[in-house]
N, C-alpha and C. Protein backbone atom coordinates (compact mmCIF):
# COMPACT_ATOMS: atom_id res chain seq x y z
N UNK A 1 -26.10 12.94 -47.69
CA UNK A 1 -25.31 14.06 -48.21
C UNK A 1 -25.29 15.18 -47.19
N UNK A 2 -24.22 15.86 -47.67
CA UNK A 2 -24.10 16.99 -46.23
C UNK A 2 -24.98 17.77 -46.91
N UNK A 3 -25.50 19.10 -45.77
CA UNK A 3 -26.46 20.39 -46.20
C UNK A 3 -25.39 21.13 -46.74
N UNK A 4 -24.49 21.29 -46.94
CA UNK A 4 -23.78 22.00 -48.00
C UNK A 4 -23.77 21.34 -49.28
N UNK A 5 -24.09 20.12 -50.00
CA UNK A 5 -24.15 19.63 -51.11
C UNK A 5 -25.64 19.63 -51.21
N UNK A 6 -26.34 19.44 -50.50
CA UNK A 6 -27.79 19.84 -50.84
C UNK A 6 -28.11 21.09 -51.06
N UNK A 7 -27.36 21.93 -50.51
CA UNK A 7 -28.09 23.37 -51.51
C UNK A 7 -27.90 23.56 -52.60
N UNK A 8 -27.11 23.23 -53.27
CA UNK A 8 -26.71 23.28 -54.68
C UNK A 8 -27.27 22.29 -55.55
N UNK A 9 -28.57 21.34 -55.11
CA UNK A 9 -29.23 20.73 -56.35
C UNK A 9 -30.76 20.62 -56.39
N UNK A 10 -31.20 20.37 -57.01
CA UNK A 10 -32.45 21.48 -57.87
C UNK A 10 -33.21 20.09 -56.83
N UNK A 11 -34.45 21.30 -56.71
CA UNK A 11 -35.38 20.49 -56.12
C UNK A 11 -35.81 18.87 -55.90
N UNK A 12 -35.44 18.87 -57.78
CA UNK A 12 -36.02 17.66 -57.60
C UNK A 12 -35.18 16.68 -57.31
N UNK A 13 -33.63 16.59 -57.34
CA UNK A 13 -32.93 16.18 -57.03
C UNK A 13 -32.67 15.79 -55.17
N UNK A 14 -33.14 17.32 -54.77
CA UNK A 14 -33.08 17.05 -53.36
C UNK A 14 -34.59 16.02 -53.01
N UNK A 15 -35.69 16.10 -53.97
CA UNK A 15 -36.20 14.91 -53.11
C UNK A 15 -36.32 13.71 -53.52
N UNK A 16 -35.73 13.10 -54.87
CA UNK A 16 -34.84 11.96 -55.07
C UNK A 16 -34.02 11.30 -53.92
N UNK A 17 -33.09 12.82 -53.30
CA UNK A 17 -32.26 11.86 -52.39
C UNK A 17 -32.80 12.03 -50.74
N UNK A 18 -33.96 12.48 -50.50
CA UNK A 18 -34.67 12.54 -49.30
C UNK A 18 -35.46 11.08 -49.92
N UNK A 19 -36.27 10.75 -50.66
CA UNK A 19 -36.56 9.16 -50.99
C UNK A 19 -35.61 8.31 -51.28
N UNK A 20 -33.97 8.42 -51.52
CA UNK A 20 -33.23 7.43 -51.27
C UNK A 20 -33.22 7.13 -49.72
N UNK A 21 -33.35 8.25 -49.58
CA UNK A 21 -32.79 8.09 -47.76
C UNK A 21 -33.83 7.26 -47.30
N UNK A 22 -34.96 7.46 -47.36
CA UNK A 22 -36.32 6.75 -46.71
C UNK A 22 -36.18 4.72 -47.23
N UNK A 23 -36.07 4.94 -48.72
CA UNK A 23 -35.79 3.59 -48.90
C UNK A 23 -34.08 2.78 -48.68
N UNK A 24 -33.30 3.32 -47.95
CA UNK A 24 -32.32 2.90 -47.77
C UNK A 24 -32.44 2.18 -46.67
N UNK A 25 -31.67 0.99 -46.83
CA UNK A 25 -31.87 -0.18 -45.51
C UNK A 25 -31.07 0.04 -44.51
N UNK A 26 -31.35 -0.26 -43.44
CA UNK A 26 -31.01 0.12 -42.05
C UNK A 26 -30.15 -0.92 -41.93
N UNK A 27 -28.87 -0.86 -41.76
CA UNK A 27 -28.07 -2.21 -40.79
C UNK A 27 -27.94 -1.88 -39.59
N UNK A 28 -28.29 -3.17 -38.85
CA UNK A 28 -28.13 -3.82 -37.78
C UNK A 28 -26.95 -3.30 -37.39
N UNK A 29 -26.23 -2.63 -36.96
CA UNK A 29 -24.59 -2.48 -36.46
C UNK A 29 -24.27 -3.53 -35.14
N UNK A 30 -24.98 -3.77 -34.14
CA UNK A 30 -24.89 -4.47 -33.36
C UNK A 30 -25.01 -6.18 -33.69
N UNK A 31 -25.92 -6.35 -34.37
CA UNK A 31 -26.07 -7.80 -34.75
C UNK A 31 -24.53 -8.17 -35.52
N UNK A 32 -24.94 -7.03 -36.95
CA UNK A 32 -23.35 -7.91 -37.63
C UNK A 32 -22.31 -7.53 -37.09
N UNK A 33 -21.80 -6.49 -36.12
CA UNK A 33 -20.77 -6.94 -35.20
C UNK A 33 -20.41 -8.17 -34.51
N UNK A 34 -21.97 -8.21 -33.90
CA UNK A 34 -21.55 -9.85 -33.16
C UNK A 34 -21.54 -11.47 -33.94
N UNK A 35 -22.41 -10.78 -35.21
CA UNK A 35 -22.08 -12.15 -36.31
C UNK A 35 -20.72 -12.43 -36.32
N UNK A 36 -19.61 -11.00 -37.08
CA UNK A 36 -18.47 -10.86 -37.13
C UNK A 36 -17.39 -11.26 -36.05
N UNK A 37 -18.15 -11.19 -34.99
CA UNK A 37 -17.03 -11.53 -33.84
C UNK A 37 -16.96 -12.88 -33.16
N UNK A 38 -18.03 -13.52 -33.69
CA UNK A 38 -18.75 -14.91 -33.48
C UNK A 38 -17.66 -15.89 -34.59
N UNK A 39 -18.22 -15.33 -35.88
CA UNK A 39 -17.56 -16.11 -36.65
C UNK A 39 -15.88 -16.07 -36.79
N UNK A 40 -14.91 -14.79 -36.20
CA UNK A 40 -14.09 -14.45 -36.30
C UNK A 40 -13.52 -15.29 -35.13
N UNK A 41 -14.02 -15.26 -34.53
CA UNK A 41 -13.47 -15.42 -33.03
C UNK A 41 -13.26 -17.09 -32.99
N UNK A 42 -14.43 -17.62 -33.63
CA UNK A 42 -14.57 -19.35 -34.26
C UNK A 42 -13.19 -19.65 -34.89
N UNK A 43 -12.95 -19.15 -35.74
CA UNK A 43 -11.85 -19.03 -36.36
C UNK A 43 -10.86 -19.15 -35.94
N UNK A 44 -10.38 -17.84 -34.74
CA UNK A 44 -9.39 -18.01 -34.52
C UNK A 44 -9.01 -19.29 -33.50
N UNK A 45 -10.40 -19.49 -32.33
CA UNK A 45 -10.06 -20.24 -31.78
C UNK A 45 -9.46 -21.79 -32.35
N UNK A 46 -10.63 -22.06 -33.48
CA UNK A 46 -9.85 -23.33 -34.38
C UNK A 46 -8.59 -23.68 -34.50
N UNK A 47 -8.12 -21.53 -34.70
CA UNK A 47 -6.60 -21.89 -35.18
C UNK A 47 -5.92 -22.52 -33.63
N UNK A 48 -6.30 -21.99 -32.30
CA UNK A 48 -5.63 -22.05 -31.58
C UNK A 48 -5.55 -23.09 -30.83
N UNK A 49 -6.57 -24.37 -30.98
CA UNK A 49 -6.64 -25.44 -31.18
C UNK A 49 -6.12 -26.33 -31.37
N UNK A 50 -5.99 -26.18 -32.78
CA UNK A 50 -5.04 -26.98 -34.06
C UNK A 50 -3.36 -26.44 -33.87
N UNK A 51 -2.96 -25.24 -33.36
CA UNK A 51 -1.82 -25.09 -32.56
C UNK A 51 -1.35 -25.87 -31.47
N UNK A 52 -2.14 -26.49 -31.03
CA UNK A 52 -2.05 -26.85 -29.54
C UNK A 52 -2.16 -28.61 -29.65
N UNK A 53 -2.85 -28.82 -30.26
CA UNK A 53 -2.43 -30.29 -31.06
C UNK A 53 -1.11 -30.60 -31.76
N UNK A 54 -1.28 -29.74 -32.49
CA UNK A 54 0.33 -29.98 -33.31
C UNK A 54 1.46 -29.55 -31.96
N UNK A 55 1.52 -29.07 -31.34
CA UNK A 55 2.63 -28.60 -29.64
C UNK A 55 2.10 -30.45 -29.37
N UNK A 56 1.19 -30.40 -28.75
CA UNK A 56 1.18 -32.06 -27.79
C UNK A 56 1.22 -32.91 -28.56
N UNK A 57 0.86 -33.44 -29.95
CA UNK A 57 1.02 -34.63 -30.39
C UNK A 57 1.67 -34.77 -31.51
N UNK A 58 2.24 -33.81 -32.42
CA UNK A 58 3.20 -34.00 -33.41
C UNK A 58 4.68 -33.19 -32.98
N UNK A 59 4.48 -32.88 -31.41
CA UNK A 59 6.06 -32.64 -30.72
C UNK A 59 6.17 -31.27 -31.46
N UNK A 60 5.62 -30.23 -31.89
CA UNK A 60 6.13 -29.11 -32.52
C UNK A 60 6.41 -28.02 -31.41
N UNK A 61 7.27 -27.21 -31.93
CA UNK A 61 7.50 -26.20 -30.32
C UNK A 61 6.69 -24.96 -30.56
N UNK A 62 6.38 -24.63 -29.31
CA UNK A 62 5.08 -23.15 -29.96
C UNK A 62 5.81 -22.03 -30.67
N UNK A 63 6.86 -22.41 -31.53
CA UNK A 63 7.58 -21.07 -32.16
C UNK A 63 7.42 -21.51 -33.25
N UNK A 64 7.23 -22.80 -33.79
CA UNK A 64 6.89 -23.03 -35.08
C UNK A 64 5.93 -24.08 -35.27
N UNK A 65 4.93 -24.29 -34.29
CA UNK A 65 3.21 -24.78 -34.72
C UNK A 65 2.60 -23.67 -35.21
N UNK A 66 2.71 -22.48 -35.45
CA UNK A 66 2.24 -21.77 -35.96
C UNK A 66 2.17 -21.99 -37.44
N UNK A 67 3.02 -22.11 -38.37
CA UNK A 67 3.21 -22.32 -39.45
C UNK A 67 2.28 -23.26 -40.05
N UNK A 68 2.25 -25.04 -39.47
CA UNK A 68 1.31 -26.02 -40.09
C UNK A 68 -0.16 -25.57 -39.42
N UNK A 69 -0.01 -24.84 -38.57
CA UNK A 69 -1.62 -24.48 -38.22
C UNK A 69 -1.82 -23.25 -39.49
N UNK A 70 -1.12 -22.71 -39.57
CA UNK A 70 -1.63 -21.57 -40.61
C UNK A 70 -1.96 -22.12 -42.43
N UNK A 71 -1.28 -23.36 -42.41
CA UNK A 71 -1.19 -24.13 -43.81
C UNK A 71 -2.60 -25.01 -43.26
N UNK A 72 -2.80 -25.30 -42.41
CA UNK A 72 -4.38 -26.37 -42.71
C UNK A 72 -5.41 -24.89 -42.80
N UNK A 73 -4.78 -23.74 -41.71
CA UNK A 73 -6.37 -22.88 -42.37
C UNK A 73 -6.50 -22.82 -43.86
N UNK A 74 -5.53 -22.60 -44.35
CA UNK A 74 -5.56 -21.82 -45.46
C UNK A 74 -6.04 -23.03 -46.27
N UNK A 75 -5.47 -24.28 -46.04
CA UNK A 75 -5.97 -25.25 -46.90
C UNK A 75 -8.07 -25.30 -46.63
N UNK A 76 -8.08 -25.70 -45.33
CA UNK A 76 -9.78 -25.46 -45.35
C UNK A 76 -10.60 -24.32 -46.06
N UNK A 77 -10.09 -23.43 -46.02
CA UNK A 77 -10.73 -22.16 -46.73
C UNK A 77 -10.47 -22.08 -47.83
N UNK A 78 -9.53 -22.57 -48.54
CA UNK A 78 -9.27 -22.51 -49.97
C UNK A 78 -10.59 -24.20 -50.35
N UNK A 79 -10.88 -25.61 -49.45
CA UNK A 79 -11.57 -25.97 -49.90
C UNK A 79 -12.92 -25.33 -49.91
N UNK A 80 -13.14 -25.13 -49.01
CA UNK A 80 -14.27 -23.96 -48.60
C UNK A 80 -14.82 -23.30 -49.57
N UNK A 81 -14.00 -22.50 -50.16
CA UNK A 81 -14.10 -21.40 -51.42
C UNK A 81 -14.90 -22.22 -52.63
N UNK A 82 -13.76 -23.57 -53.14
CA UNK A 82 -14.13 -24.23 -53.93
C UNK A 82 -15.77 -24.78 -54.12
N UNK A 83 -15.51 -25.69 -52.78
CA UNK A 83 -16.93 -25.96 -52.80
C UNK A 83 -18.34 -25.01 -52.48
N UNK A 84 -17.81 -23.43 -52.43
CA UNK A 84 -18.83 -22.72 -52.75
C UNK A 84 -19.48 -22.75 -51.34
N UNK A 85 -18.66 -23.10 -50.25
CA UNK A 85 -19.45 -22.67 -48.95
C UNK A 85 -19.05 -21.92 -48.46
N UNK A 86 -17.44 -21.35 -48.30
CA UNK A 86 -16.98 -19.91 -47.96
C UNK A 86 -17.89 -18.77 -48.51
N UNK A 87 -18.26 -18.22 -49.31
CA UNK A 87 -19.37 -17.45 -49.61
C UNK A 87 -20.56 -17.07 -48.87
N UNK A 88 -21.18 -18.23 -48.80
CA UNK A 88 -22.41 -18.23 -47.83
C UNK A 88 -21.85 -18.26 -46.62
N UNK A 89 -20.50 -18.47 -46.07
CA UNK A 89 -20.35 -18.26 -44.53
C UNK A 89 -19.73 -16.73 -44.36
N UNK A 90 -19.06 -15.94 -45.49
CA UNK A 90 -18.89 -14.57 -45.60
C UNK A 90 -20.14 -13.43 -45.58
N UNK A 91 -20.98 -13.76 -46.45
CA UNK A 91 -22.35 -13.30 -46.49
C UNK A 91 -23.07 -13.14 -45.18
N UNK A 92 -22.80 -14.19 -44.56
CA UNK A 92 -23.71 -13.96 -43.17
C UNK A 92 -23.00 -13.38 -41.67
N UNK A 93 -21.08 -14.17 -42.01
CA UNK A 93 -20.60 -13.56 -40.61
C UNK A 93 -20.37 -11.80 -41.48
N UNK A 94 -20.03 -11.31 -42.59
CA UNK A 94 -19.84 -9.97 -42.79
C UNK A 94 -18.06 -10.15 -42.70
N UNK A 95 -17.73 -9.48 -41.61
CA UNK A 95 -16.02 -8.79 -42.03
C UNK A 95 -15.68 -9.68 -40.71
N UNK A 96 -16.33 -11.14 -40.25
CA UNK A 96 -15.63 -11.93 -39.59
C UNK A 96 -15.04 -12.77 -40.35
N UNK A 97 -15.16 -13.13 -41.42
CA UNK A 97 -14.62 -13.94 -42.47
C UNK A 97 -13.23 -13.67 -43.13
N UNK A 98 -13.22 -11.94 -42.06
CA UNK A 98 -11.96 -11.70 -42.87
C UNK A 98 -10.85 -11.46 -42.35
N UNK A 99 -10.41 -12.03 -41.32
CA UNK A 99 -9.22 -12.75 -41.03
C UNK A 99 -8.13 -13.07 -41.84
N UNK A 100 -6.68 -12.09 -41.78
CA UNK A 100 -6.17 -12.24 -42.82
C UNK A 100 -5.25 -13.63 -43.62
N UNK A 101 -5.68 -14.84 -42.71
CA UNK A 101 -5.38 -16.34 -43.30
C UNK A 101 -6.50 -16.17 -44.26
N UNK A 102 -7.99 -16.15 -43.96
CA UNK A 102 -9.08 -17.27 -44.53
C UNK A 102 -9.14 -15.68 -45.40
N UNK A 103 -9.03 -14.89 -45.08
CA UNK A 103 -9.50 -14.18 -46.60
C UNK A 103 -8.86 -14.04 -47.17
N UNK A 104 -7.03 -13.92 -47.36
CA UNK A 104 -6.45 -13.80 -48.50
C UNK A 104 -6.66 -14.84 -49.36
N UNK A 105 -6.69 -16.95 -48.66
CA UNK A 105 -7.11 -17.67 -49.24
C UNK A 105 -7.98 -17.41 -50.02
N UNK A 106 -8.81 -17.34 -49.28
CA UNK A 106 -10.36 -17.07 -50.14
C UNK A 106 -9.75 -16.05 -51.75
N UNK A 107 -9.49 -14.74 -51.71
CA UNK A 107 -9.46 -13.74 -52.67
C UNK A 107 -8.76 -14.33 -53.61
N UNK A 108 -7.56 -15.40 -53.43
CA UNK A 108 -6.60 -15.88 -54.34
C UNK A 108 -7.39 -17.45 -54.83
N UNK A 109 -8.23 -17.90 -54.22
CA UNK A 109 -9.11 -19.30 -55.01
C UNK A 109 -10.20 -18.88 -55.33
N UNK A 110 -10.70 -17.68 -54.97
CA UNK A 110 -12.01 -17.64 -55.99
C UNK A 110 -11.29 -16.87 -56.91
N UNK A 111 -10.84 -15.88 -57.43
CA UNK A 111 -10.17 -15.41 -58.50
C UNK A 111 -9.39 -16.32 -59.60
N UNK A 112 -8.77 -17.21 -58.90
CA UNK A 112 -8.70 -18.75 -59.86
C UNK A 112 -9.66 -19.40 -59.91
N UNK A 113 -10.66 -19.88 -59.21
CA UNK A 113 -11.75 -20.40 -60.01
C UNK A 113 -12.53 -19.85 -61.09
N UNK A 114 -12.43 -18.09 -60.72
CA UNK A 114 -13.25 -17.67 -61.59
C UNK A 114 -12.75 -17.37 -62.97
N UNK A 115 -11.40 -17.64 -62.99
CA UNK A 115 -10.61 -17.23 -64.28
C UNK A 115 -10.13 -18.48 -65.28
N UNK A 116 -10.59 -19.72 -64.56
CA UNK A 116 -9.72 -21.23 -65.23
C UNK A 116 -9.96 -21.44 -66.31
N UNK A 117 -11.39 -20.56 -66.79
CA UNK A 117 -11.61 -21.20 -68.45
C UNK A 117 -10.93 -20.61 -69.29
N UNK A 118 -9.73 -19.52 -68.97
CA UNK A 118 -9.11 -18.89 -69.56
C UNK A 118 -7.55 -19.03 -69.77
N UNK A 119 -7.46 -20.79 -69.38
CA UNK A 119 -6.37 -21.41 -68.92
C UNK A 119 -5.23 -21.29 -67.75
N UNK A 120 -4.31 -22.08 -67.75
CA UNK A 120 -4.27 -21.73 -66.15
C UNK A 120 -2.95 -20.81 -66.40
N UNK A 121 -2.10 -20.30 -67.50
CA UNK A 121 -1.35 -18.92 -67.08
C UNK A 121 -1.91 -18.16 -67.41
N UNK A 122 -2.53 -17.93 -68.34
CA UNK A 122 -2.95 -16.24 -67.99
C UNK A 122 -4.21 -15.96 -67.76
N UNK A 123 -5.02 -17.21 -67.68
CA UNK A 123 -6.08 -17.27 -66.57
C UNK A 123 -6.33 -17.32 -65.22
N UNK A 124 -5.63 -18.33 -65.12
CA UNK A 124 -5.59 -18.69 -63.44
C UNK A 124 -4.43 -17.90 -62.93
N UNK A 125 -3.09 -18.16 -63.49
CA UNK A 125 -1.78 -17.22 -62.73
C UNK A 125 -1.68 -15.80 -63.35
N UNK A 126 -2.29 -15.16 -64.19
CA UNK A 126 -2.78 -14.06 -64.69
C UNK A 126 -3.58 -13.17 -63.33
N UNK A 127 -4.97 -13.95 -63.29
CA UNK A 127 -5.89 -13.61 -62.68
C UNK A 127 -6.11 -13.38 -61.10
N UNK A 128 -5.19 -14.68 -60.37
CA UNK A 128 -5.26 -14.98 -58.64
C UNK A 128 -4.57 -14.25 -58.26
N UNK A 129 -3.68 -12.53 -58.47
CA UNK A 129 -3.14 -11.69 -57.71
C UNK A 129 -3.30 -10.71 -57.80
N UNK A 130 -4.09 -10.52 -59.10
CA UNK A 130 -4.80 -9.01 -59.24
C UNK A 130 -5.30 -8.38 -57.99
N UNK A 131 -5.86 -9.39 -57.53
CA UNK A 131 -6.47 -8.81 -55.74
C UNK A 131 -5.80 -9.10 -54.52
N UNK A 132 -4.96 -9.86 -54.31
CA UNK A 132 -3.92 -10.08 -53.59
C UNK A 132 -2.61 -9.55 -53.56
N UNK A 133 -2.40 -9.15 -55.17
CA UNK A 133 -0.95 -8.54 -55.28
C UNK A 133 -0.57 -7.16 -54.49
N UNK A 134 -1.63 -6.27 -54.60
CA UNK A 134 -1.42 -5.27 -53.38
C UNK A 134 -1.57 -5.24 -52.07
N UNK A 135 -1.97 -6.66 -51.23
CA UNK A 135 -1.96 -6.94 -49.95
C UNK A 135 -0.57 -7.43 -49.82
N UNK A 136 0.01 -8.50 -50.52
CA UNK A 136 1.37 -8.70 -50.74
C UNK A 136 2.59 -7.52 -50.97
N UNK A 137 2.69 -6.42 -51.77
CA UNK A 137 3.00 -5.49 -51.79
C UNK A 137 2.97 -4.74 -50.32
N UNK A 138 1.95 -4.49 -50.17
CA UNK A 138 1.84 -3.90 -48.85
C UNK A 138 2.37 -4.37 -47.70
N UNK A 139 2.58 -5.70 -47.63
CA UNK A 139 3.12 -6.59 -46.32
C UNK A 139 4.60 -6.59 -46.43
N UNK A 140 5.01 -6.66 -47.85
CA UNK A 140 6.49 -6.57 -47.75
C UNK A 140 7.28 -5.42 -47.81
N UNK A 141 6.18 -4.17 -48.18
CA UNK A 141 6.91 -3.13 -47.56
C UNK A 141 6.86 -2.55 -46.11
N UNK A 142 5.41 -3.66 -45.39
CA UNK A 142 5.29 -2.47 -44.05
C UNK A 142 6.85 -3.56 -43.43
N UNK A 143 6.69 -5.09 -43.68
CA UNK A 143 7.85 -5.42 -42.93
C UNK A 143 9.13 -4.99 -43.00
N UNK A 144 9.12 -4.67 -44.42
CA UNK A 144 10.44 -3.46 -44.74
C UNK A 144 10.56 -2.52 -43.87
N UNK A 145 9.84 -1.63 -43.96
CA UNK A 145 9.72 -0.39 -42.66
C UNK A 145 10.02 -0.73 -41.42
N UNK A 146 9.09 -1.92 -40.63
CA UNK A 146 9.43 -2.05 -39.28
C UNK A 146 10.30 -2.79 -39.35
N UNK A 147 11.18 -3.39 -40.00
CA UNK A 147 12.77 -4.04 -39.72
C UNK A 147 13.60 -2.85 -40.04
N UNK A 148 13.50 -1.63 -40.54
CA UNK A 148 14.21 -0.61 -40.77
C UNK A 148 14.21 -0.05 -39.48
N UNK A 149 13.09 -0.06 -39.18
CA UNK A 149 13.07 0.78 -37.42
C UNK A 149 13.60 0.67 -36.50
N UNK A 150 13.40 -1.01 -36.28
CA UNK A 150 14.22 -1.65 -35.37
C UNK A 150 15.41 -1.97 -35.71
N UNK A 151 16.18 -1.87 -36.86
CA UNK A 151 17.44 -1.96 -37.06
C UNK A 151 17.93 -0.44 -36.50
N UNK A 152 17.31 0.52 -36.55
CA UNK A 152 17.73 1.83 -36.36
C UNK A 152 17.86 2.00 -35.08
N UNK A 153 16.47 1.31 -34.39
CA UNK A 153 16.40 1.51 -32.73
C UNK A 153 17.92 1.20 -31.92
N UNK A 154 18.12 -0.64 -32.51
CA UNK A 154 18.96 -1.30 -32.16
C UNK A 154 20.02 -0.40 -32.57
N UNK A 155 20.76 0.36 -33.72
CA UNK A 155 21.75 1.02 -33.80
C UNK A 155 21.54 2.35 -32.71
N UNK A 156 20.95 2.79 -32.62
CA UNK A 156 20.90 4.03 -31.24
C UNK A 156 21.29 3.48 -29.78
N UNK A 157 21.17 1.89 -29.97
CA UNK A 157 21.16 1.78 -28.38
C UNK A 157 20.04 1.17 -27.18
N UNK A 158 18.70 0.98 -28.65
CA UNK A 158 17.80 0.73 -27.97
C UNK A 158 17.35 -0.87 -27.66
N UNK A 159 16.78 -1.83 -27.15
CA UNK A 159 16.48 -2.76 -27.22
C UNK A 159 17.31 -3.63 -26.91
């Protein structure tokens, strides 16, 4: 807390939160950075991989191997989720897990798993966008915006 919110609470309060402070756990900032960038970086390379396979051996052109590489991540991480090992690999890489393929997967299959006993519309299709629906929202308006821009640029003359 700042020293301007600490003058204003009663003693005992201020040493409540001088013993939160003492028992509050220290993170590592350096370690789970590099967990995060370890596991992130795993990731992406996979994807870039599995891009590069689908270019040399299923003939795809690098303007659209992107697409079936982005459908097997999402498929692995959605099994992932299921079988309850995405979790334990989030837990330990931190905010490398969150890559916006493998974590929207992730947010939209555990939210249906966790909702199925409640049947699958207004359990499962009820439930799997509550947390996704405003990342979705958000994507189709920022692409809104920057196709507005560049439609504008392009009308000025630019590009």
């Amino acid at each position: 807390m700042s020293n301007k919110k600490n003058k204003k609470l009663t003693p005992v309060q201020q040493e409540y939160q001088n013993l939160a402070k003492t028992k509050e756990t220290k993170r590592n900032v350096l370690k789970n950075s590099l967990k995060a960038f370890l596991v992130g970086g795993s990731i992406c390379a996979f994807g870039q991989v599995l891009q590069i396979i689908f270019i040399k051996y299923f003939k795809f052109t690098e303007a659209n191997a992107g697409n079936p590489t982005s459908a097997v991540i999402i498929i692995i991480a959605v099994l992932l989720t299921g079988f309850g090992v995405f979790d334990h690999i989030a837990q330990w890489a931190g905010a490398g897990t969150s890559i916006p393929v493998t974590g929207f997967a992730n947010s939209i299959a555990s939210a249906a798993i966790e909702h199925r006993s409640e049947g699958f519309v207004l359990g499962v299709g009820g439930n799997m966008f509550k947390i996704a629906g405003p990342v979705i929202t958000f994507g189709v308006f920022s692409a809104f915006v920057v196709a507005t821009i560049k439609v504008i640029i392009k009308w000025l003359g630019g590009m």
